[in-house]
PDB file of N, CA and C in Angstrom:
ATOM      1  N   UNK A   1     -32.414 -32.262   6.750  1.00  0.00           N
ATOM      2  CA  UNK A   1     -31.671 -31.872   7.927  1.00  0.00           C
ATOM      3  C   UNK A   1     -30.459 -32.766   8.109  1.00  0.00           C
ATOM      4  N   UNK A   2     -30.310 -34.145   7.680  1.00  0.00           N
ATOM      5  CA  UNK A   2     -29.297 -34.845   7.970  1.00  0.00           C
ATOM      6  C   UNK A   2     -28.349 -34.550   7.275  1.00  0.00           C
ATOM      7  N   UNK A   3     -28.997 -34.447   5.959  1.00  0.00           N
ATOM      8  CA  UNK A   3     -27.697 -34.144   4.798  1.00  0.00           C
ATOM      9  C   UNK A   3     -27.052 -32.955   5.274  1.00  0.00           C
ATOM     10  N   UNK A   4     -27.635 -31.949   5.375  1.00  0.00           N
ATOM     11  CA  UNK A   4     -27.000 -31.217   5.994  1.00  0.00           C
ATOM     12  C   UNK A   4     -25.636 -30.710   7.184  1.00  0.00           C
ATOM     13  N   UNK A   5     -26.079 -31.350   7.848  1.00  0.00           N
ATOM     14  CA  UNK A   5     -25.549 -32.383   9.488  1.00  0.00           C
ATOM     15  C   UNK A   5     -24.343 -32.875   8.587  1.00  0.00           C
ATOM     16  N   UNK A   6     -24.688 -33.778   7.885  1.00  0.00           N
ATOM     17  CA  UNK A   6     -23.383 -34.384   7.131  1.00  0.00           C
ATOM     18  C   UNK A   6     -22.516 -33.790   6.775  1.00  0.00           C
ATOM     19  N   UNK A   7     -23.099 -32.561   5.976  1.00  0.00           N
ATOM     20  CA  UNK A   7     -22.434 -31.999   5.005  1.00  0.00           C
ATOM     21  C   UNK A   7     -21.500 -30.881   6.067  1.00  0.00           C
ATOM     22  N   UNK A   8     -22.279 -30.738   6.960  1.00  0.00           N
ATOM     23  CA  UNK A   8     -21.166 -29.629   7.889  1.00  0.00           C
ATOM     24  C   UNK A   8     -20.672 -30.363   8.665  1.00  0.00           C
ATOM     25  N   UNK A   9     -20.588 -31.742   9.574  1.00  0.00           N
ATOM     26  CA  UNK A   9     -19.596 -32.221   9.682  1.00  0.00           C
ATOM     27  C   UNK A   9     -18.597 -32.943   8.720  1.00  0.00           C
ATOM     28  N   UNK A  10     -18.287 -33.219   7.736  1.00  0.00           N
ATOM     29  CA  UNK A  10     -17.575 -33.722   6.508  1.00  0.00           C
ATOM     30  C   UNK A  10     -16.723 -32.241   6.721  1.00  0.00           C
ATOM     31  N   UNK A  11     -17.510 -30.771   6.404  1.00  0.00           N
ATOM     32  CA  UNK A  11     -16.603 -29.762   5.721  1.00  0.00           C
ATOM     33  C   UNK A  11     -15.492 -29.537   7.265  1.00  0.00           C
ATOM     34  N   UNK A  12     -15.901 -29.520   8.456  1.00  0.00           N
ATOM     35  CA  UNK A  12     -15.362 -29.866   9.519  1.00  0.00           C
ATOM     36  C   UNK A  12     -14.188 -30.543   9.781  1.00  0.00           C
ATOM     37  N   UNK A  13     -14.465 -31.529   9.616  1.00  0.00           N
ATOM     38  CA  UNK A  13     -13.306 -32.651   9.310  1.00  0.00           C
ATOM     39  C   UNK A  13     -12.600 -32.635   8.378  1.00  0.00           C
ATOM     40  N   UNK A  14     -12.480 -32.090   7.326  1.00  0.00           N
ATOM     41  CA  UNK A  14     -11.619 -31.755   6.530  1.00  0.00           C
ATOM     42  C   UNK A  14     -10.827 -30.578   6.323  1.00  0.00           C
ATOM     43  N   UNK A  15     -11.495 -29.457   7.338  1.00  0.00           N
ATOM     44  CA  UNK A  15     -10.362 -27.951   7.653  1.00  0.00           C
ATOM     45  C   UNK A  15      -9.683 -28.378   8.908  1.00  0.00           C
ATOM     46  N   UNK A  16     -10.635 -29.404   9.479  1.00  0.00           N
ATOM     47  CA  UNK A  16      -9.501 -29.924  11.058  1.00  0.00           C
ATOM     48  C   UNK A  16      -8.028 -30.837  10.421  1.00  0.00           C
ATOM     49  N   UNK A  17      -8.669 -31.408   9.296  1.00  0.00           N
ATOM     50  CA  UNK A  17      -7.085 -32.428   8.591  1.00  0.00           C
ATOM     51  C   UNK A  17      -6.229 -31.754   8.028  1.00  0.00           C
ATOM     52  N   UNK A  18      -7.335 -30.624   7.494  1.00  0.00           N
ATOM     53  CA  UNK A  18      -5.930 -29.643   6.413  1.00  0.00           C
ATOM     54  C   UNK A  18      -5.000 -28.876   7.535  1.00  0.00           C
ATOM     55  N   UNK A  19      -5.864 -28.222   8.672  1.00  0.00           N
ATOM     56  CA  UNK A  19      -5.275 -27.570   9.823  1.00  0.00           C
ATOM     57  C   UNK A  19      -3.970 -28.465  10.153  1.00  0.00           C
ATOM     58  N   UNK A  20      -4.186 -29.615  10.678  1.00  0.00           N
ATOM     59  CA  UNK A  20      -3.423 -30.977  11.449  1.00  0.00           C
ATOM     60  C   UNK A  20      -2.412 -30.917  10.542  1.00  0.00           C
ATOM     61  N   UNK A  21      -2.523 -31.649   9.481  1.00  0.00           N
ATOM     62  CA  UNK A  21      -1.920 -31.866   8.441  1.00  0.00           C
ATOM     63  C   UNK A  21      -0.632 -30.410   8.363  1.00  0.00           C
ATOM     64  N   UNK A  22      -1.014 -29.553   8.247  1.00  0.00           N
ATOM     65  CA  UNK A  22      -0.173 -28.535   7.758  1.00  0.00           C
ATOM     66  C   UNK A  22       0.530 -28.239   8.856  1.00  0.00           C
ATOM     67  N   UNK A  23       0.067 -28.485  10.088  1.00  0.00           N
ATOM     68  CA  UNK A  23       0.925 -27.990  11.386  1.00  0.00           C
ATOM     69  C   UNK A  23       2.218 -29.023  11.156  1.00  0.00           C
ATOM     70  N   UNK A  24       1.562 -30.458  11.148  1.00  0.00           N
ATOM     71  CA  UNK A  24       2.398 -31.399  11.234  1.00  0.00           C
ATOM     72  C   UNK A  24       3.392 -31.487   9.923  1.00  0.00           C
ATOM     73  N   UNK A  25       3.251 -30.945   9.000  1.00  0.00           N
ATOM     74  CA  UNK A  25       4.126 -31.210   7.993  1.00  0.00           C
ATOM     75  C   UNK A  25       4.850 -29.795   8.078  1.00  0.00           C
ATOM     76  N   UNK A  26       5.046 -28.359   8.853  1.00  0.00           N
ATOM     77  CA  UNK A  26       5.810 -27.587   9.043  1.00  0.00           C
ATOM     78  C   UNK A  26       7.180 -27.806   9.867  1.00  0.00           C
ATOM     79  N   UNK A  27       8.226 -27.442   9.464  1.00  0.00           N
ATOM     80  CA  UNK A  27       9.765 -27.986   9.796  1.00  0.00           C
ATOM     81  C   UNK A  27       9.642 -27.157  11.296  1.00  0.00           C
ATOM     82  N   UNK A  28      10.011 -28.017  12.492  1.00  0.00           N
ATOM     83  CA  UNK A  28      10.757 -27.625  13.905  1.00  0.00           C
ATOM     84  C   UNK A  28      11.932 -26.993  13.588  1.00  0.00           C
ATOM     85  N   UNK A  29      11.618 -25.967  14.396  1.00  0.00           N
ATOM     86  CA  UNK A  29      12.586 -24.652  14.915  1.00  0.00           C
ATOM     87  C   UNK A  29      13.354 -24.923  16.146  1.00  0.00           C
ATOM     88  N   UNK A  30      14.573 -25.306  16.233  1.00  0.00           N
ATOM     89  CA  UNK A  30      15.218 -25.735  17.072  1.00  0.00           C
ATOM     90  C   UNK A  30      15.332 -24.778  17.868  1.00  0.00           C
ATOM     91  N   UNK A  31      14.879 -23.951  19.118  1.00  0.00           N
ATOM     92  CA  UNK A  31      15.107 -22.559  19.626  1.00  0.00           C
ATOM     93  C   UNK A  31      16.525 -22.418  19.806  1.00  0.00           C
ATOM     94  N   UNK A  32      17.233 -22.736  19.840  1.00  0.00           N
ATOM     95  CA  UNK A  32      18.922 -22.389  20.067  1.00  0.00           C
ATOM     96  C   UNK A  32      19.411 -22.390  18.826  1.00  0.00           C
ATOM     97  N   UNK A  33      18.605 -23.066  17.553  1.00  0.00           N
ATOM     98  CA  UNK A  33      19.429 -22.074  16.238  1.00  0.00           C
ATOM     99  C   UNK A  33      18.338 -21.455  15.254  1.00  0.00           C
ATOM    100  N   UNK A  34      17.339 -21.076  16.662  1.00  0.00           N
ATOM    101  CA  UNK A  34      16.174 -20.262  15.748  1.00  0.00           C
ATOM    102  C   UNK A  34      16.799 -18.697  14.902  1.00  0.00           C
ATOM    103  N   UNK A  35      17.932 -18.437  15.593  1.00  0.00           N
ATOM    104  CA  UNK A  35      18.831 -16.828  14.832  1.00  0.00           C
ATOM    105  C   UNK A  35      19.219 -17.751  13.679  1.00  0.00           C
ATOM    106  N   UNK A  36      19.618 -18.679  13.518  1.00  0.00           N
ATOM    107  CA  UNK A  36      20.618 -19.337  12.532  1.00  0.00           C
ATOM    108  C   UNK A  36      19.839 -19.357  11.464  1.00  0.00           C
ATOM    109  N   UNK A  37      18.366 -19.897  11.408  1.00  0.00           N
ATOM    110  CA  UNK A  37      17.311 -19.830  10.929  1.00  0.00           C
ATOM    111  C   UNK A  37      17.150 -19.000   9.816  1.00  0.00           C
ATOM    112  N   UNK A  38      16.788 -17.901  10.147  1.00  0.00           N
ATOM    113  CA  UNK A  38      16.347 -16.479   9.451  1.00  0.00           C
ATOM    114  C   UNK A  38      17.482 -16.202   8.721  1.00  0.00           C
ATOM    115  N   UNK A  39      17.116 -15.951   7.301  1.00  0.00           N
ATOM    116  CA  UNK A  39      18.220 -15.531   6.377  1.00  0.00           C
ATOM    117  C   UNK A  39      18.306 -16.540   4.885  1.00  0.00           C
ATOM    118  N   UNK A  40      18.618 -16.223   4.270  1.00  0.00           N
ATOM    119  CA  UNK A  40      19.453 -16.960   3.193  1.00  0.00           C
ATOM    120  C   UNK A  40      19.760 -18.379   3.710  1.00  0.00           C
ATOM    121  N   UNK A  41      19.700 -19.067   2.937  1.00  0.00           N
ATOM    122  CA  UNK A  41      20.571 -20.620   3.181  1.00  0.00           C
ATOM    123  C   UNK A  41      21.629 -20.448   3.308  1.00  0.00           C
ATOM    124  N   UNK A  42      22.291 -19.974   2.139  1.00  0.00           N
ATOM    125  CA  UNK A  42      23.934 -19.482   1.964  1.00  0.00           C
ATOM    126  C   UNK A  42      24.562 -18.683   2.672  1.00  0.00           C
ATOM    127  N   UNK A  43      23.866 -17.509   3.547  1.00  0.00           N
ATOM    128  CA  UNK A  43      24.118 -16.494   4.352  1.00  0.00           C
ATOM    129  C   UNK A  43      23.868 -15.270   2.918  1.00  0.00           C
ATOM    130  N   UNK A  44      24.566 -14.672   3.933  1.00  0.00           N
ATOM    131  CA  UNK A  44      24.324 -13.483   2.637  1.00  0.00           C
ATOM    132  C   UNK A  44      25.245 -13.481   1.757  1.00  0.00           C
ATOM    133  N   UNK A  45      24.711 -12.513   0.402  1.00  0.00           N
ATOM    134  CA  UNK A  45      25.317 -12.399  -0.625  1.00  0.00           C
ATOM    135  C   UNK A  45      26.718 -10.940  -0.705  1.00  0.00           C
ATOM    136  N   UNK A  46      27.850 -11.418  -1.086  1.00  0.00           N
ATOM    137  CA  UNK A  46      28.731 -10.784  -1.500  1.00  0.00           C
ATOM    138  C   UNK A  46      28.400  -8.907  -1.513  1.00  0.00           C
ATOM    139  N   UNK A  47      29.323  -8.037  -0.900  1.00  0.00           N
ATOM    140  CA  UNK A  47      28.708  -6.847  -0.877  1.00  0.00           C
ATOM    141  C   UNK A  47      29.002  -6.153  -2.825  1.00  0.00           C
ATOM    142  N   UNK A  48      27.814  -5.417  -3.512  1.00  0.00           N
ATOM    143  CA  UNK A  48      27.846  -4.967  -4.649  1.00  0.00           C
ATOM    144  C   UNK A  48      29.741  -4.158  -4.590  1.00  0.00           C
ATOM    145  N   UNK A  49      29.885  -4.272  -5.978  1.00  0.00           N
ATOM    146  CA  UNK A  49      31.336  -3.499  -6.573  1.00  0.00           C
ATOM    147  C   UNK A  49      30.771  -2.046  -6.346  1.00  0.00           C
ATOM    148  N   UNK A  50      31.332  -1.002  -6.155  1.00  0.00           N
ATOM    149  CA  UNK A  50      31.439   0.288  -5.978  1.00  0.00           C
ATOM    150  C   UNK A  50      30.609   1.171  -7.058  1.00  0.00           C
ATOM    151  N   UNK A  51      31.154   0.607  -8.540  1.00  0.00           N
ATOM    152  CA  UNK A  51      30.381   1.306  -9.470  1.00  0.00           C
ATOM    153  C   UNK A  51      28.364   1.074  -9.706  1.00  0.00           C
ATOM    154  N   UNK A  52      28.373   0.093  -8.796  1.00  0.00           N
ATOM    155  CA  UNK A  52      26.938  -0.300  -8.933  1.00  0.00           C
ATOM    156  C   UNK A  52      26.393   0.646  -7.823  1.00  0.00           C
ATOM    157  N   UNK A  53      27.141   1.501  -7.018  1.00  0.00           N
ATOM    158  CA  UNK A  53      26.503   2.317  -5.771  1.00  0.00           C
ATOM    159  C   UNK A  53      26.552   3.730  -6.784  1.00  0.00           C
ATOM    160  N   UNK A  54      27.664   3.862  -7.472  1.00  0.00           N
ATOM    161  CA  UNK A  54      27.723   5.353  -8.424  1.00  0.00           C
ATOM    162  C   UNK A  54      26.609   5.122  -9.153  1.00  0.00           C
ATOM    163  N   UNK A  55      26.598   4.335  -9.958  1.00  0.00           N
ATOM    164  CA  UNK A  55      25.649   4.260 -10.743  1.00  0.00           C
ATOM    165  C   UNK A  55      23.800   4.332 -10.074  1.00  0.00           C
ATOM    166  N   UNK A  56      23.462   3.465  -9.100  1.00  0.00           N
ATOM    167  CA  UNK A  56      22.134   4.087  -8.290  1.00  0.00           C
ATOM    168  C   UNK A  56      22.222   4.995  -8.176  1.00  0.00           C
ATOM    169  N   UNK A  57      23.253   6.108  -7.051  1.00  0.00           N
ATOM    170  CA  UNK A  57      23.285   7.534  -7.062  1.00  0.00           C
ATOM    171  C   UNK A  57      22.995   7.817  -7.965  1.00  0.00           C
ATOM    172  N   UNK A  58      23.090   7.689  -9.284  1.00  0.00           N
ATOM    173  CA  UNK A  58      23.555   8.903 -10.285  1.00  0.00           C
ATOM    174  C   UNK A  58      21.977   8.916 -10.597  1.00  0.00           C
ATOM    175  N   UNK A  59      21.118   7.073 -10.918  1.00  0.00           N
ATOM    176  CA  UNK A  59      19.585   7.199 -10.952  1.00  0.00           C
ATOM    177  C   UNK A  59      19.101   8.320 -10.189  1.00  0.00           C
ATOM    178  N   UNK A  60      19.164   7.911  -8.798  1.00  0.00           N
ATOM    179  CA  UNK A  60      18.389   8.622  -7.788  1.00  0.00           C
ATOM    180  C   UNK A  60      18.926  10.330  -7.964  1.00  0.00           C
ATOM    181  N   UNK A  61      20.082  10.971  -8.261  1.00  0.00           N
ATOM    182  CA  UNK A  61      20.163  11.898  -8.938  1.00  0.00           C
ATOM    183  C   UNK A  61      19.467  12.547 -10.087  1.00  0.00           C
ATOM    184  N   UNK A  62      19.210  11.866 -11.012  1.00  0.00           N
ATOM    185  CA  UNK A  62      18.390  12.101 -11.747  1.00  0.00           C
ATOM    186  C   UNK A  62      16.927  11.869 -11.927  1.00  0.00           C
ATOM    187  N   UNK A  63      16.214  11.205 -11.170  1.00  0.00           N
ATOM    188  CA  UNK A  63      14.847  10.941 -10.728  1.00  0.00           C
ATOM    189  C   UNK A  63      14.513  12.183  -9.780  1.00  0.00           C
ATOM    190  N   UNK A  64      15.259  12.702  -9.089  1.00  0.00           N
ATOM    191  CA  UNK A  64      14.639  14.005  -7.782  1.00  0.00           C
ATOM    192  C   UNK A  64      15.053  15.196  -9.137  1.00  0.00           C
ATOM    193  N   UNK A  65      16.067  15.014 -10.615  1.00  0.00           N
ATOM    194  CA  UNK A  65      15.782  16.768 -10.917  1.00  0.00           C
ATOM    195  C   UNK A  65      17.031  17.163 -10.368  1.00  0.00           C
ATOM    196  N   UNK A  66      18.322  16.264 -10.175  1.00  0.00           N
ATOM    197  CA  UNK A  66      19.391  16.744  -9.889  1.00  0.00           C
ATOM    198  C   UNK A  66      20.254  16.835 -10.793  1.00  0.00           C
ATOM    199  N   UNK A  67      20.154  16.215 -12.162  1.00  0.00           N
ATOM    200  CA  UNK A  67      20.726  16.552 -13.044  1.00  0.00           C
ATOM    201  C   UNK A  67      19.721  16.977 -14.437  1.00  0.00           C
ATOM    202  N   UNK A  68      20.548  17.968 -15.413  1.00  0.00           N
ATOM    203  CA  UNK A  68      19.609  18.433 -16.380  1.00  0.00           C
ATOM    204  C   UNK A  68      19.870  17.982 -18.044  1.00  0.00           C
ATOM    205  N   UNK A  69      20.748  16.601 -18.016  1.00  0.00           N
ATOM    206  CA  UNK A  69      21.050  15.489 -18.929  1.00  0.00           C
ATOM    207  C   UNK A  69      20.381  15.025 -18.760  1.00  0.00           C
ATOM    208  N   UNK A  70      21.060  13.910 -19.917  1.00  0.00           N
ATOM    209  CA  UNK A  70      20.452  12.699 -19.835  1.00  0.00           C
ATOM    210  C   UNK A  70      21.660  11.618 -18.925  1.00  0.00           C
ATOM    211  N   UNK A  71      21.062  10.288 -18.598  1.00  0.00           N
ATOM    212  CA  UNK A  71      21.107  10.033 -17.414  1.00  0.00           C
ATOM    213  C   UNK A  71      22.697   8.679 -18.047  1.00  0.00           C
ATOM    214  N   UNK A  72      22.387   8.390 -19.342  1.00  0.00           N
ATOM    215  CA  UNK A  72      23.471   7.815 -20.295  1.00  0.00           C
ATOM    216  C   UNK A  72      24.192   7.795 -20.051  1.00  0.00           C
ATOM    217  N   UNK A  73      25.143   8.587 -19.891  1.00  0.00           N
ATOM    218  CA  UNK A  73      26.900   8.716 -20.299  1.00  0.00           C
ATOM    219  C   UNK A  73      27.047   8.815 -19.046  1.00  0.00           C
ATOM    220  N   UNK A  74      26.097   9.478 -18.106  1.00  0.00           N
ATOM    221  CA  UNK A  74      26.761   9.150 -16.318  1.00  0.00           C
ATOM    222  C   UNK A  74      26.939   7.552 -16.465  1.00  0.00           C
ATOM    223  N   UNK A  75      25.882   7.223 -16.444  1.00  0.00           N
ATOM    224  CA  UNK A  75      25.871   4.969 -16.264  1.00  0.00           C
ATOM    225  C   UNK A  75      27.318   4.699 -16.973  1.00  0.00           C
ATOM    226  N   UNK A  76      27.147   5.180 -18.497  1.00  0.00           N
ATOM    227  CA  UNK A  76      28.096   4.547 -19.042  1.00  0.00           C
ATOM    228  C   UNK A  76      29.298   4.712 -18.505  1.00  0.00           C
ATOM    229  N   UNK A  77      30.035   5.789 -18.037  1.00  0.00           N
ATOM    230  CA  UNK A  77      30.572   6.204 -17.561  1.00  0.00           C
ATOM    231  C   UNK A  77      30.947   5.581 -16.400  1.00  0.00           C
ATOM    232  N   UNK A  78      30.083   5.375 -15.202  1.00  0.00           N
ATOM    233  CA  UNK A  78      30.746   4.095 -14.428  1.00  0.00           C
ATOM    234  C   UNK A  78      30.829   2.768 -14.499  1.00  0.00           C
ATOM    235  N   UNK A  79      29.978   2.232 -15.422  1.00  0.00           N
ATOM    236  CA  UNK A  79      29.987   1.239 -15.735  1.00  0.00           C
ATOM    237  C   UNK A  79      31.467   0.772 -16.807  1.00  0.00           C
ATOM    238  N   UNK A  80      31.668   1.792 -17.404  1.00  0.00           N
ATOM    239  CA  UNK A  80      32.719   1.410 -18.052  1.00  0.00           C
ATOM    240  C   UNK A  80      34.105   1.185 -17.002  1.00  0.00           C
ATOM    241  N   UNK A  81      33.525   2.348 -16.051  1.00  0.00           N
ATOM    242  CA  UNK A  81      35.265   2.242 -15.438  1.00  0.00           C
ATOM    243  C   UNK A  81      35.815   0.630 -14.518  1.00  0.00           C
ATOM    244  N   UNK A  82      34.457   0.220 -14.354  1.00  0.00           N
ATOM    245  CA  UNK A  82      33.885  -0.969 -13.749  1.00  0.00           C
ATOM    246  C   UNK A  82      35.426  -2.239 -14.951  1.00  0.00           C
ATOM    247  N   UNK A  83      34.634  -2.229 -16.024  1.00  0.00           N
ATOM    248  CA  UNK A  83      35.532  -3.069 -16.786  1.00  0.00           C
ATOM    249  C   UNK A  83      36.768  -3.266 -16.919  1.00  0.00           C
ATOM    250  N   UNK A  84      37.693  -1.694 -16.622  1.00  0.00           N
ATOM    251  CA  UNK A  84      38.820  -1.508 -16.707  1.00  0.00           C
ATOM    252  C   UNK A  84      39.121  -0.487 -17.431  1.00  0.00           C
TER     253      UNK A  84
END
């Protein structure tokens, strides 16, 4: 019975330290730049070049059965114009 006793206060005390422990080692949220917070470090990333939106369309075109090619020479096709 003691060991026992032991053994469940020991396992006790050690989800109360990991608990403690982890609260205390989580970074404060300053509430006045808790918006500032959320996001990227950097902020956000640069909006995609144009041909990278033709080119998804043209996927998602061809995944629903909107076109009756192949899906190739569309990509290539904007992708090339992309280069110059």
């Amino acid at each position: 019975m003691t060991r026992t006793l032991l053994r469940t206060v020991g396992t006790l005390l050690l989800a109360l330290t990991l608990l403690t422990g982890a609260a205390a080692a989580a970074p404060a949220v300053d509430t006045d730049d808790a918006t500032n917070a959320v996001g990227p470090p950097g902020g956000l990333p640069d909006q995609v070049p144009d041909f990278v939106t033709t080119i998804l369309e043209l996927i998602q075109e061809f995944l629903t059965g909107g076109t009756d090619g192949s899906l190739g020479p569309g990509v290539s096709d904007a992708a090339g114009e992309a280069g110059g």
